[in-house]
Protein backbone atom coordinates (compact mmCIF):
# COMPACT_ATOMS: atom_id res chain seq x y z
CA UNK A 1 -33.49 -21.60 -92.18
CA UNK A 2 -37.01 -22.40 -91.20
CA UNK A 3 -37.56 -23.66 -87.87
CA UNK A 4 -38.14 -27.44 -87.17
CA UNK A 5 -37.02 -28.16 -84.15
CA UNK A 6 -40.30 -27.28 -82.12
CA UNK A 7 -39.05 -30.59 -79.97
CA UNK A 8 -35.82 -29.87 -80.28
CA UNK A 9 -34.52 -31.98 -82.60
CA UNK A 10 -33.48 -30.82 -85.98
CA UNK A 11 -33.67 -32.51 -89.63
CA UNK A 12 -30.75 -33.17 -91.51
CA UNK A 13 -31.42 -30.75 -93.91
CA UNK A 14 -31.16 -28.07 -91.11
CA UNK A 15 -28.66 -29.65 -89.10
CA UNK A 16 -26.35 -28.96 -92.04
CA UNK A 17 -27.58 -25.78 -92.61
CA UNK A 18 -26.84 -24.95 -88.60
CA UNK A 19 -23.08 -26.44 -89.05
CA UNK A 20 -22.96 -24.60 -92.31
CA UNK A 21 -21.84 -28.34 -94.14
CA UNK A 22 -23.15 -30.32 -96.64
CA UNK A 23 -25.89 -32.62 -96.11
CA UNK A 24 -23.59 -35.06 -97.81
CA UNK A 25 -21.51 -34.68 -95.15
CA UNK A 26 -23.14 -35.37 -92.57
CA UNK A 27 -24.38 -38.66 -94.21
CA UNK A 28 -20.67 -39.72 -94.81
CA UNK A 29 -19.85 -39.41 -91.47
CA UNK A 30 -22.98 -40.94 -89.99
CA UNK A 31 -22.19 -43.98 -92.87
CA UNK A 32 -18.33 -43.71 -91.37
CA UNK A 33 -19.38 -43.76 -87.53
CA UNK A 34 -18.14 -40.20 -87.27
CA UNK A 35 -19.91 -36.87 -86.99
CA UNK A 36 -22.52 -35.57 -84.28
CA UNK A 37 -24.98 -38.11 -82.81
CA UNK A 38 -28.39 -38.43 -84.22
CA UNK A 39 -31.38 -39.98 -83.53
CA UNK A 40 -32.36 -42.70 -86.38
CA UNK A 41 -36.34 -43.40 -86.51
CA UNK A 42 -37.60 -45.86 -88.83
CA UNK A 43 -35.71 -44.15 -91.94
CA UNK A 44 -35.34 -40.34 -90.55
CA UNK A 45 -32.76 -38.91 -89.29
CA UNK A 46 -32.69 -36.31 -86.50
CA UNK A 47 -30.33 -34.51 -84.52
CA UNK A 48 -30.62 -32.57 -81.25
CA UNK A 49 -29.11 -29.14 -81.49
CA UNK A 50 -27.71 -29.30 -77.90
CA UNK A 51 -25.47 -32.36 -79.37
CA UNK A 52 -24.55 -30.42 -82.72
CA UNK A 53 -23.42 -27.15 -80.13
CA UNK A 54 -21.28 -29.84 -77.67
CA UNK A 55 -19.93 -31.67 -81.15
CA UNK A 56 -18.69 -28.29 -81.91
CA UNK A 57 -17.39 -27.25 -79.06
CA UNK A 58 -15.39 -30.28 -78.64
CA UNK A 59 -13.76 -29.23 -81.85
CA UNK A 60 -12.56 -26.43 -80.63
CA UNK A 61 -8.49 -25.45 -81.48
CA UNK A 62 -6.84 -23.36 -79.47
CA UNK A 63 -4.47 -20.85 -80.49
CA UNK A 64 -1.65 -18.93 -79.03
């Protein structure tokens, strides 16, 4: 994964790459209202890696 997030925010190409999904997964969530937050300008799509590491984490199941 190449490194686009000199500013910290990601593509969705890479943000799916980072969650190990499918972009079209992401895209059905964002068109659902689920998913990680992102940042919409004009037509792209970004997200912040800090919020893709807190989605996660709030995803967490524990066990035991």
């Amino acid at each position: 994964m190449t490194n686009d997030s000199k500013d910290g925010y990601l593509s969705e190409t890479h943000a799916a790459e980072y969650l190990s999904l499918s972009k079209k997964s992401l895209q059905r969530w964002r068109f659902n209202r689920q998913g990680p937050p992102y940042v919409k300008l004009m037509k792209t799509i970004r997200y912040r890696r800090e919020d893709l590491d807190h989605w996660m984490k709030e995803r967490i199941v524990p066990t035991g």
